[in-house]
N, C-alpha and C. Protein backbone atom coordinates (compact mmCIF):
# COMPACT_ATOMS: atom_id res chain seq x y z
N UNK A 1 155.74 55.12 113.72
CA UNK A 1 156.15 54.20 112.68
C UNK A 1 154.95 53.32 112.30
N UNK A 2 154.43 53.05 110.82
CA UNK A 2 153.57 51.97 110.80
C UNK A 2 153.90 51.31 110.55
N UNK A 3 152.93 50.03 110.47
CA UNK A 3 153.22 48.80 110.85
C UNK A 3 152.91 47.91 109.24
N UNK A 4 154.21 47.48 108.25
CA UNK A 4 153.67 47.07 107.31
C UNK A 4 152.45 46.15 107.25
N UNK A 5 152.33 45.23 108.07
CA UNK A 5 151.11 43.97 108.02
C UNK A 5 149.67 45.12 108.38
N UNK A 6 149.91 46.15 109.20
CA UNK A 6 148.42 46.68 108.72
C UNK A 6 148.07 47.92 107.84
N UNK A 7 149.42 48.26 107.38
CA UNK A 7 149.67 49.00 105.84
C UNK A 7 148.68 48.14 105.09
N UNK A 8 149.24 47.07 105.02
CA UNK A 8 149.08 46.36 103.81
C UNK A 8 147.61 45.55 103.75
N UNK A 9 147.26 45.14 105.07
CA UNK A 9 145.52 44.89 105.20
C UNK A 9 144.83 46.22 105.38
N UNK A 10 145.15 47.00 105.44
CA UNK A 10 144.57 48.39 105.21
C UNK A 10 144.25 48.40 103.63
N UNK A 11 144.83 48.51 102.80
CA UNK A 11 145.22 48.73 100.93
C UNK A 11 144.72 47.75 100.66
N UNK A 12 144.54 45.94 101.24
CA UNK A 12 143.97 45.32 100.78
C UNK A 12 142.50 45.06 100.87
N UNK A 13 142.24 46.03 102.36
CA UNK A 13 140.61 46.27 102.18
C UNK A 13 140.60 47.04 101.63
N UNK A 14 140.95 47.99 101.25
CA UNK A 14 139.76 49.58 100.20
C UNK A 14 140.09 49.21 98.65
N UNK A 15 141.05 48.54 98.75
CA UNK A 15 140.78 47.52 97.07
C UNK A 15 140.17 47.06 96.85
N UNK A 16 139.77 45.93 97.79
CA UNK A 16 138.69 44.78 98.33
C UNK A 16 137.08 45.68 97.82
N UNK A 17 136.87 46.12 98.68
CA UNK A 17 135.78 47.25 98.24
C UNK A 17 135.57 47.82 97.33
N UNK A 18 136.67 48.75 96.60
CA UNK A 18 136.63 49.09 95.45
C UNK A 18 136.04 47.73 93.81
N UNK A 19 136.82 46.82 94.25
CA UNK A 19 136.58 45.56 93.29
C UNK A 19 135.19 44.99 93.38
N UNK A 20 134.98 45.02 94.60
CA UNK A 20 133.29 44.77 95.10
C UNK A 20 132.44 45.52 94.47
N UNK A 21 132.56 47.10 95.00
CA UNK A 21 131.73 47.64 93.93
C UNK A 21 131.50 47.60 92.90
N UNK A 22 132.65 47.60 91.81
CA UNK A 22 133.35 46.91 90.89
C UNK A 22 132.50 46.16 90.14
N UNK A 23 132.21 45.49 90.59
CA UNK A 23 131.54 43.92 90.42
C UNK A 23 129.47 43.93 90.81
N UNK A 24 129.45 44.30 91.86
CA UNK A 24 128.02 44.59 92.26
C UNK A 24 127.24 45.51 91.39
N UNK A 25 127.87 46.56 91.83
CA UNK A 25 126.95 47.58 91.24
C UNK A 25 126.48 47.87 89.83
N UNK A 26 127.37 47.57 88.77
CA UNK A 26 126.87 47.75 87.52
C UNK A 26 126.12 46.43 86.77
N UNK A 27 126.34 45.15 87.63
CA UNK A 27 125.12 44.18 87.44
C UNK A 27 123.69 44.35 88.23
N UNK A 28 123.80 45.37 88.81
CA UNK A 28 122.61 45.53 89.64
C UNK A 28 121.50 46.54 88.65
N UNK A 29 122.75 47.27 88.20
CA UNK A 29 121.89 48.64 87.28
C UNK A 29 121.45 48.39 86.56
N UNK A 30 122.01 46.94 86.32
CA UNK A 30 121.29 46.34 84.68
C UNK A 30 120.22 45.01 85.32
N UNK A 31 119.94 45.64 86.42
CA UNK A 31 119.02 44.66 86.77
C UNK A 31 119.38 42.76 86.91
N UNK A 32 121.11 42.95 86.73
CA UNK A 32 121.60 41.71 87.21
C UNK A 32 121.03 40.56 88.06
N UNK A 33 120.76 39.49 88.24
CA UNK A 33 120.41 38.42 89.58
C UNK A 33 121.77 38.54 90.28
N UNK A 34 121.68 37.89 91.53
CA UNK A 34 122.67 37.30 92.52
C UNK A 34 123.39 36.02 91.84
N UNK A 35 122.59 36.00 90.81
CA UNK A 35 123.60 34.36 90.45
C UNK A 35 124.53 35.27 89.53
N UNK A 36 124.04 36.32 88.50
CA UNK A 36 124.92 37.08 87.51
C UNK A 36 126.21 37.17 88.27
N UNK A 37 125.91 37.96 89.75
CA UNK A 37 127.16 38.42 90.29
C UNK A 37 128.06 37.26 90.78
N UNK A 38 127.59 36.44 90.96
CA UNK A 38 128.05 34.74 91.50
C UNK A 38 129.21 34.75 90.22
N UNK A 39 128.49 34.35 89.18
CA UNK A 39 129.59 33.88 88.12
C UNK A 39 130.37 35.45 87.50
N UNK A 40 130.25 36.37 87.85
CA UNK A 40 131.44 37.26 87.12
C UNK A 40 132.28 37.11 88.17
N UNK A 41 132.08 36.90 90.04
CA UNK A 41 133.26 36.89 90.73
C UNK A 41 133.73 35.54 89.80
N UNK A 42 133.43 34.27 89.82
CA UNK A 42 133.70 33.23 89.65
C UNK A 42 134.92 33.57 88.41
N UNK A 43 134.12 34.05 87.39
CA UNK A 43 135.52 34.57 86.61
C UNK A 43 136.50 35.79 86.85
N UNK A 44 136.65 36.51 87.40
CA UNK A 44 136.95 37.11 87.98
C UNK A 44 138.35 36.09 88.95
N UNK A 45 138.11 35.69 89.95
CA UNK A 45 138.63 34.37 90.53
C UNK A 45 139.39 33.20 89.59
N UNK A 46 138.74 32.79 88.48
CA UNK A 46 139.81 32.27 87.26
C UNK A 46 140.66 32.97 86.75
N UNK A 47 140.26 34.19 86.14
CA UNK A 47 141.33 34.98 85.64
C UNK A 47 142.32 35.22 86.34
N UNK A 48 142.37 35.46 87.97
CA UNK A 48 143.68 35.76 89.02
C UNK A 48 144.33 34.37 88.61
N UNK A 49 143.18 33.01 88.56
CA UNK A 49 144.58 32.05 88.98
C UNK A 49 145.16 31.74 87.61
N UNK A 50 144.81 32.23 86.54
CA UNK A 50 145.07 31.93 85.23
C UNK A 50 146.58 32.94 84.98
N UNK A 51 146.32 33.76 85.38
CA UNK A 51 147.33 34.96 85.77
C UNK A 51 148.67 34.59 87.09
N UNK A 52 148.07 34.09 87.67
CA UNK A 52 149.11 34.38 88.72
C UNK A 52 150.08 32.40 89.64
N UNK A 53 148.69 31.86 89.20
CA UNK A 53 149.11 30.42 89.53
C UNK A 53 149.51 29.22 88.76
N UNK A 54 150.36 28.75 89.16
CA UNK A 54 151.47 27.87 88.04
C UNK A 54 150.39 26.30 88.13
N UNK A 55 150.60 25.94 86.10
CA UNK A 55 149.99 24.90 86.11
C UNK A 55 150.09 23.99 87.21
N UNK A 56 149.32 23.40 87.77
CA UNK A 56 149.58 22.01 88.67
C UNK A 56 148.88 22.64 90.08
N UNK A 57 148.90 23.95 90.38
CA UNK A 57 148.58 24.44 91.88
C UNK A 57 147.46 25.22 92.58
N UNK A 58 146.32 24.71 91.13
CA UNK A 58 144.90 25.14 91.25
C UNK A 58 144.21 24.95 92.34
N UNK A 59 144.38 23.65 92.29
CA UNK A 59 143.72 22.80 93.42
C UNK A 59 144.00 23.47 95.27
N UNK A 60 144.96 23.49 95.06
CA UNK A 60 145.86 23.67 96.56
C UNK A 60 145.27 25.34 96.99
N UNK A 61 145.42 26.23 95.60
CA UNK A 61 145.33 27.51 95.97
C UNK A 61 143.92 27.66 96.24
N UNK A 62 142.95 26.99 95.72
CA UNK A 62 141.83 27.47 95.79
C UNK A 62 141.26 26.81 96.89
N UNK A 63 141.54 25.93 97.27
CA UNK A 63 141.43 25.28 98.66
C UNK A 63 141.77 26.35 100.06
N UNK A 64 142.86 27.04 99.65
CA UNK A 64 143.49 27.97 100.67
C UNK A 64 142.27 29.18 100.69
N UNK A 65 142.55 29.70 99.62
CA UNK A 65 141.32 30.91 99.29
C UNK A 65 140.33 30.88 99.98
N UNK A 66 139.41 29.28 98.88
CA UNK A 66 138.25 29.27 99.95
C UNK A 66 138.18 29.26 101.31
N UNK A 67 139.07 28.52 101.94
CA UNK A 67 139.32 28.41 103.22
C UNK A 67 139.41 29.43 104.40
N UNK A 68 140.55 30.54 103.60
CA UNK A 68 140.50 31.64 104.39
C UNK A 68 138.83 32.32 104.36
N UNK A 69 137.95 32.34 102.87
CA UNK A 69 137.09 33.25 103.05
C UNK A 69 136.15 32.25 103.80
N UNK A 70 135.90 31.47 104.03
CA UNK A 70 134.86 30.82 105.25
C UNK A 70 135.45 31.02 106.19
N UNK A 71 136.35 31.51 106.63
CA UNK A 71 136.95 31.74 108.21
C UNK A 71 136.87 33.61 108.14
N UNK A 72 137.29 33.66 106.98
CA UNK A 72 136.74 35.68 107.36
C UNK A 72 135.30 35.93 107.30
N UNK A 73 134.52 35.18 106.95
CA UNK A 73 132.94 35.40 106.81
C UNK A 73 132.26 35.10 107.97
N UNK A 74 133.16 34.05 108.57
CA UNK A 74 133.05 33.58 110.51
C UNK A 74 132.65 34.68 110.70
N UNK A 75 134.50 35.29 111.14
CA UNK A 75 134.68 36.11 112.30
C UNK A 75 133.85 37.47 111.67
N UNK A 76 133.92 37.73 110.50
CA UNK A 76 132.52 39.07 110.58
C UNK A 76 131.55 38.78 111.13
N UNK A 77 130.61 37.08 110.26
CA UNK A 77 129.25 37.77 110.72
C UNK A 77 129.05 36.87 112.33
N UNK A 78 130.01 36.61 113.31
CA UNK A 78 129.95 36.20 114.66
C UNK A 78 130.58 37.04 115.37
N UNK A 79 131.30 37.62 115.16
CA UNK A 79 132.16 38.43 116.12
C UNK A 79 131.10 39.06 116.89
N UNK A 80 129.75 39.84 116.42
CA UNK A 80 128.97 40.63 117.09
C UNK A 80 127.94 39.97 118.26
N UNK A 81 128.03 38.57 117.70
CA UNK A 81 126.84 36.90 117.89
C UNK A 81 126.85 36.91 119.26
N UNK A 82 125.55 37.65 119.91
CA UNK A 82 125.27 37.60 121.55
C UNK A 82 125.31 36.03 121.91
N UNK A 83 125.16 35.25 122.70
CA UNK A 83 125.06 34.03 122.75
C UNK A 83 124.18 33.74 124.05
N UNK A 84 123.01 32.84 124.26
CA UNK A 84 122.54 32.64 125.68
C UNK A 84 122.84 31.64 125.58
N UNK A 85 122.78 31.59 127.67
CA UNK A 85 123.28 29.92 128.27
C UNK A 85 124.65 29.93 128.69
N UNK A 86 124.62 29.02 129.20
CA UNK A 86 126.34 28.98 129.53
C UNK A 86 126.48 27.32 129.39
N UNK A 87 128.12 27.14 129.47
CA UNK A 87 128.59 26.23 129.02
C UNK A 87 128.67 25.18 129.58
């Protein structure tokens, strides 16, 4: 039997990726900067909440968003993080 919660973070990474590429690669071909790709996520990111979030709850959602992605950007780039010393 699977398990909907990793159905569903399963589909939401290879989307994830797909949208990434999405987004990267054809500003790159055109010789894009890192800031180009900065502001198409950025719109990209307006358009969802323009779409999907009710006047008044900008603030709150994007607070959450950001929030989660500084805590998933943690645990990627530390999870591997040898550490010396002890405590």
């Amino acid at each position: 039997m699977t398990d909907p919660a990793k159905a569903a973070s399963d589909l939401h990474n290879e989307l994830a990726g797909k949208i990434v590429a999405s987004i990267v690669r054809p500003a790159y071909a055109v010789r894009g900067s890192f800031t180009d790709i900065l502001v198409l996520t950025e719109s990209v990111l307006v358009g969802v909440c323009l779409t999907c979030v009710k006047l008044g709850g900008d603030e709150k959602v994007l607070d959450v968003m950001v929030d989660g992605a500084r805590q998933r950007l943690a645990e990627i780039r530390l999870k591997d993080l040898q550490t010396e010393g002890r405590a």
